[in-house]
Protein backbone atom coordinates (compact mmCIF):
# COMPACT_ATOMS: atom_id res chain seq x y z
CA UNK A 1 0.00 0.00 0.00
CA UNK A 2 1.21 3.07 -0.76
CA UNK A 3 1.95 6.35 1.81
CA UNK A 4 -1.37 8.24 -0.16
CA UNK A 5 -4.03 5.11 0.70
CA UNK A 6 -2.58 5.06 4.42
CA UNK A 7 -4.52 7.37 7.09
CA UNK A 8 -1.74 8.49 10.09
CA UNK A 9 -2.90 9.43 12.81
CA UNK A 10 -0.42 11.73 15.03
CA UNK A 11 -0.95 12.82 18.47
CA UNK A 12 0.49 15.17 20.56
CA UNK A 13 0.58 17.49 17.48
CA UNK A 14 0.22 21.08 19.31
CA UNK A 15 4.42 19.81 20.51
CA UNK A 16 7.32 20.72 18.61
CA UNK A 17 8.07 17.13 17.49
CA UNK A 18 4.64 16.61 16.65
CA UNK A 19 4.12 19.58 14.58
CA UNK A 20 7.23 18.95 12.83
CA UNK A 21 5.93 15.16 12.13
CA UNK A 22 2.48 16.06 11.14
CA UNK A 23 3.95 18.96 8.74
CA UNK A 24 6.55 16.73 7.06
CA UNK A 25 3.62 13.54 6.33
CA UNK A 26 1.19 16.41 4.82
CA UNK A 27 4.40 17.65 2.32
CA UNK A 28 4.29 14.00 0.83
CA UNK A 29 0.00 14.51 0.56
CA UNK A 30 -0.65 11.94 3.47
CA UNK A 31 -4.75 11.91 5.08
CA UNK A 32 -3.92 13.04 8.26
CA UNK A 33 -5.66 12.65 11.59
CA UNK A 34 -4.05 15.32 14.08
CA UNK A 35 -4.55 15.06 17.54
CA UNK A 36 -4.18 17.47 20.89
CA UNK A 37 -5.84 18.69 24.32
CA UNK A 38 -6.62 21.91 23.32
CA UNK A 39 -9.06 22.74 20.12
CA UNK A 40 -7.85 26.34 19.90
CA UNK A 41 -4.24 25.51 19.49
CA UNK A 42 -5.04 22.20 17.47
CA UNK A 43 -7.22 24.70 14.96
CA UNK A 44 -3.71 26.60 15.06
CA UNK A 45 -1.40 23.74 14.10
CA UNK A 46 -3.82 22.37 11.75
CA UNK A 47 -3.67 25.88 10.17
CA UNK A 48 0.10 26.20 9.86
CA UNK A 49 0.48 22.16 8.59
CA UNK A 50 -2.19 22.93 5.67
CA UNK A 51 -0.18 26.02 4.79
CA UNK A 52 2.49 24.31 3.89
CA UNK A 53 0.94 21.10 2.49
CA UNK A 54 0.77 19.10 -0.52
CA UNK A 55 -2.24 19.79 -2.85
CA UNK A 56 -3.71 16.61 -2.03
CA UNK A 57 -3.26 16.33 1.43
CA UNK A 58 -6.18 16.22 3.36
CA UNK A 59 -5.94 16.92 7.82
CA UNK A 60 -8.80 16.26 10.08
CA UNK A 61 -8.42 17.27 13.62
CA UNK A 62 -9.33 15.05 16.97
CA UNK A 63 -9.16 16.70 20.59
CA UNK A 64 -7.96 13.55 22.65
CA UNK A 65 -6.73 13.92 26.05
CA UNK A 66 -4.17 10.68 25.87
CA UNK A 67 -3.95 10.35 29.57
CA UNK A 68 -8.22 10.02 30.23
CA UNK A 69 -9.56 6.33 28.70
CA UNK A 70 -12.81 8.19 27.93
CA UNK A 71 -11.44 11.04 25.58
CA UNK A 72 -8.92 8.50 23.80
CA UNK A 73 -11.78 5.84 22.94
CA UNK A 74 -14.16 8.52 21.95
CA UNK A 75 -11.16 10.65 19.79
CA UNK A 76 -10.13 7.25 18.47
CA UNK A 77 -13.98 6.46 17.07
CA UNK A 78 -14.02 9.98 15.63
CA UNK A 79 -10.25 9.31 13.78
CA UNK A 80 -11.39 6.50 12.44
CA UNK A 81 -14.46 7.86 10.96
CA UNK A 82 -12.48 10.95 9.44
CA UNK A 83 -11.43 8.85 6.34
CA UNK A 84 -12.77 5.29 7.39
CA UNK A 85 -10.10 3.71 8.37
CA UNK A 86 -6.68 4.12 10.41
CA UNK A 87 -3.68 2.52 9.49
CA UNK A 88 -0.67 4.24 10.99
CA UNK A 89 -0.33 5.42 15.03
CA UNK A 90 2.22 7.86 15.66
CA UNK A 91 2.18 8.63 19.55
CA UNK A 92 4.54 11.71 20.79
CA UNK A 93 3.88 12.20 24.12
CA UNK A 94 6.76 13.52 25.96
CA UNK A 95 7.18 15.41 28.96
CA UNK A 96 9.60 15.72 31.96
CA UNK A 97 9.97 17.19 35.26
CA UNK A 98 13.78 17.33 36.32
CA UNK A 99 14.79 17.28 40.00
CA UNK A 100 15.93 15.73 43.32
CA UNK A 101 13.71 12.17 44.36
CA UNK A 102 13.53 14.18 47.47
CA UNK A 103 12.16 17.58 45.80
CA UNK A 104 9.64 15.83 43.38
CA UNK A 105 5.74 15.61 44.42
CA UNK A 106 3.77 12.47 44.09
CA UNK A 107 1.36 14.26 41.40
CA UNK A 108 4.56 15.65 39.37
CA UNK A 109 5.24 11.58 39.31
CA UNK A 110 2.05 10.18 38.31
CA UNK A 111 2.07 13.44 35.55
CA UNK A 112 5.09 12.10 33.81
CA UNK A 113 4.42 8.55 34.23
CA UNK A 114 0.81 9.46 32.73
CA UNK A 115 2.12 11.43 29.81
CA UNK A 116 5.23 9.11 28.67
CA UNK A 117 3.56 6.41 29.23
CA UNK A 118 -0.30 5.69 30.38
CA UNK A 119 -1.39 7.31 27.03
CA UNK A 120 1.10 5.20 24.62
CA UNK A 121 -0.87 2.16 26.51
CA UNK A 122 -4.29 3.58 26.37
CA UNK A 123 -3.49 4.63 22.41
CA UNK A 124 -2.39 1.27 21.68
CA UNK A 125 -5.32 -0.33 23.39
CA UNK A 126 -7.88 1.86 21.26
CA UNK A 127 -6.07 1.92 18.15
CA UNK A 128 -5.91 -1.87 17.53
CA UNK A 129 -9.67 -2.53 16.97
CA UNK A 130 -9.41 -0.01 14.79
CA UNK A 131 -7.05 -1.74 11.98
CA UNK A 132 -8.44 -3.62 9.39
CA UNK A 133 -5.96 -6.86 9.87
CA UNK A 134 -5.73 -7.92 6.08
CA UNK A 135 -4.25 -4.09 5.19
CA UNK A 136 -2.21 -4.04 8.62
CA UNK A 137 -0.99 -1.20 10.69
CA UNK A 138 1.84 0.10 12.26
CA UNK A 139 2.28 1.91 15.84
CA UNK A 140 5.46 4.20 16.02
CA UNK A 141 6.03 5.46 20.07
CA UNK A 142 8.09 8.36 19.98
CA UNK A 143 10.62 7.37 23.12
CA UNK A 144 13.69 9.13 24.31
CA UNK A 145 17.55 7.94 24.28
CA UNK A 146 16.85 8.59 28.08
CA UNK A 147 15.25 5.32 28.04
CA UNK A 148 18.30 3.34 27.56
CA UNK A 149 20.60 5.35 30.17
CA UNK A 150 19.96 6.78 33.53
CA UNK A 151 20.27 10.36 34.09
CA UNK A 152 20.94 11.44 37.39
CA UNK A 153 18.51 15.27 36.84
CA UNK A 154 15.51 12.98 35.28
CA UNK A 155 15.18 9.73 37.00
CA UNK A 156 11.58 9.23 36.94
CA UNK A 157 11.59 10.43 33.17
CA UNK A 158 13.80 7.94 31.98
CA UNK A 159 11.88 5.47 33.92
CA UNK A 160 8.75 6.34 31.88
CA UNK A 161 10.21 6.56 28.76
CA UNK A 162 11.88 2.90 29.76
CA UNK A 163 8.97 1.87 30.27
CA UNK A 164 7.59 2.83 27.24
CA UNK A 165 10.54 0.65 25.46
CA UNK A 166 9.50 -2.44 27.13
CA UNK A 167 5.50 -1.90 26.59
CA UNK A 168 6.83 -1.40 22.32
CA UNK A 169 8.79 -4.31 22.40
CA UNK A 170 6.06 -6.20 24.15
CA UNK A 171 3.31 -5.33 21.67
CA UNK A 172 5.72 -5.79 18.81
CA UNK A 173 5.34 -9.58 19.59
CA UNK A 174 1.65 -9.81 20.74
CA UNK A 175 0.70 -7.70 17.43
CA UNK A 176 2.54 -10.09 15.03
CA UNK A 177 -0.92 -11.91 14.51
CA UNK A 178 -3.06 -8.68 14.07
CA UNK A 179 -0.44 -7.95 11.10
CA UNK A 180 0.43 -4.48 13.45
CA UNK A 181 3.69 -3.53 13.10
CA UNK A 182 5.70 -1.81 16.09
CA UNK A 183 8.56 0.53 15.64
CA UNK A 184 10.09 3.10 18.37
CA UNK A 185 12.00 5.76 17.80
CA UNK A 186 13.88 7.51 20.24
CA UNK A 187 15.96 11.11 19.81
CA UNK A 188 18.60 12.67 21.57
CA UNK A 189 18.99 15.90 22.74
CA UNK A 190 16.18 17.81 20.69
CA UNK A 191 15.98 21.77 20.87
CA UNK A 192 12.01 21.65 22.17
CA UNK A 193 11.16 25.08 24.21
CA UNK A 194 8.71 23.01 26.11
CA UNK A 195 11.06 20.35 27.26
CA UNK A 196 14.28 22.55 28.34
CA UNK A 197 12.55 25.92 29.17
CA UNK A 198 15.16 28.42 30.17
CA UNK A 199 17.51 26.41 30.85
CA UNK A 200 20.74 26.62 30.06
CA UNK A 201 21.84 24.20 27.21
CA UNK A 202 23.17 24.42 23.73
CA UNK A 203 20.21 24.20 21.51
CA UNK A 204 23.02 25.27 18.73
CA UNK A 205 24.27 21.71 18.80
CA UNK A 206 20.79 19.59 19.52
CA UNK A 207 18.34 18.05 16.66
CA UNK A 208 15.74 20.24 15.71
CA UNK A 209 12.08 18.77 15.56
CA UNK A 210 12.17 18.35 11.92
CA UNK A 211 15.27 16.49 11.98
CA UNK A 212 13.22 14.06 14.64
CA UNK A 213 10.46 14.09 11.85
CA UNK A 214 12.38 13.38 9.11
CA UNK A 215 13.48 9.89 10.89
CA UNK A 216 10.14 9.21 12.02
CA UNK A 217 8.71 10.19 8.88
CA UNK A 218 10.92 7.88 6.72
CA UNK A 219 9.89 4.66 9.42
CA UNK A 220 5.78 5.84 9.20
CA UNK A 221 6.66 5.46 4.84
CA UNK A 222 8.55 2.23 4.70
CA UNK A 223 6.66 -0.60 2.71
CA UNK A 224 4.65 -2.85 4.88
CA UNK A 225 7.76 -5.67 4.22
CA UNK A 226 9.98 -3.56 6.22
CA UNK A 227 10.00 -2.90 10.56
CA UNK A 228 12.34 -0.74 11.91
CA UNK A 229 12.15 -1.63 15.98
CA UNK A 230 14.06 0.73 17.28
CA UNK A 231 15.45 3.78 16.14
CA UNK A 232 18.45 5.73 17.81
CA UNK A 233 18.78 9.64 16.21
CA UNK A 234 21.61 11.61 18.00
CA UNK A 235 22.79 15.00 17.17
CA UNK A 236 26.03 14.84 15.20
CA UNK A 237 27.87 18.00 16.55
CA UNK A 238 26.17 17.33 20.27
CA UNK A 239 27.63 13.20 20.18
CA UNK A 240 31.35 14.28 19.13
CA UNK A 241 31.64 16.44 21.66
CA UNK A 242 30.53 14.12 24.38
């Protein structure tokens, strides 16, 4: 099948990463499903996407909180009834919390844990029903090199997005027999105002979220003979000087 006949549907798309991701699939005229909490600034990314889009490209828009089972079942009916059918989950949730074990509140914990990684289970989990088994899907979780080594500022984030890794690899073996492929893809140091804030780092030398779309673009468009499992994408100029 080729990239026009699939429908993607991205979440977390009112994010840097997920902008980026969403922007770069409607460039190649993909039917887009675009998801966020918030209609105003979903209206405003949807805007911005279609500005820059291929003629043919067509972008519906979903509010889905991913963290509440309610709003994901109800925004998953409503994506697949946009164009039909659903054949491509891209989940970028991402958020973290830095600090001391000692200085971080219970709610700030179950916050990242829900983020990172409740709503890639409660996507998955909604998404599935969805795909017709004899054209197959494919789930992509967006994860973090934090995943694969402990950081002493952000613990509990790489926890999550560990976690995350294990639930992907997981469902990349129970999904064999729905024909559901499962890929991961997890970036480095990204220059993303909402993860780093003010502090003080060298976004000069980090990806920028369309180089993280680019990758996760090319693994959402490879033929349905192909899985990529897991994807590492580093800065170049950020690794050497490591």
């Amino acid at each position: 099948m080729s990239s026009s006949d699939k429908v993607f549907l991205v979440t977390g798309v009112t994010g840097g990463i997920g902008s980026a991701t969403a922007a770069w699939l409607a460039k190649q005229g993909a039917k887009l499903v675009i998801s966020g909490r918030n209609q105003a600034k979903l209206d405003e990314a949807a805007k911005l996407i279609a500005a820059e889009a291929a003629s043919d490209t067509q972008i519906k828009t979903v509010t889905m909180d991913m963290t509440c089972e309610d709003s994901v079942k109800d925004g998953m009916d409503k994506a697949l009834a946009a164009f039909g059918k659903l054949n491509t989950l891209i989940n970028i949730p991402g958020m973290s919390i830095p600090g001391k074990i000692t200085e971080t509140e219970l709610d700030s914990y179950r916050t990242m844990m829900d983020v990172n990684i409740t709503s890639v289970f409660l996507a998955a989990k909604h998404f599935v029903p969805k795909v017709n088994a004899q054209e197959g899907g494919h789930i992509i979780n967006i994860s973090s090199v934090a995943g694969k080594a402990a950081n002493p500022n952000a613990p509990i984030y790489c926890t999550a997005k560990a976690a995350m890794n294990m639930l992907s690899a997981g469902l990349a073996l129970q999904l064999k027999a729905n024909n559901i492929r499962v890929s991961i893809v997890s970036p480095g140091a990204t220059s993303t105002t909402g993860f780093w804030g003010d502090r003080p780092v060298p976004h000069d030398k980090f990806l920028k979220p369309a180089d993280v779309a680019l990758v996760i673009g090319f693994v959402a468009t490879l033929p349905e003979t192909i899985v990529l499992h897991d994807v590492v994408v580093e800065p170049w100029e950020f690794y050497r000087s490591k």
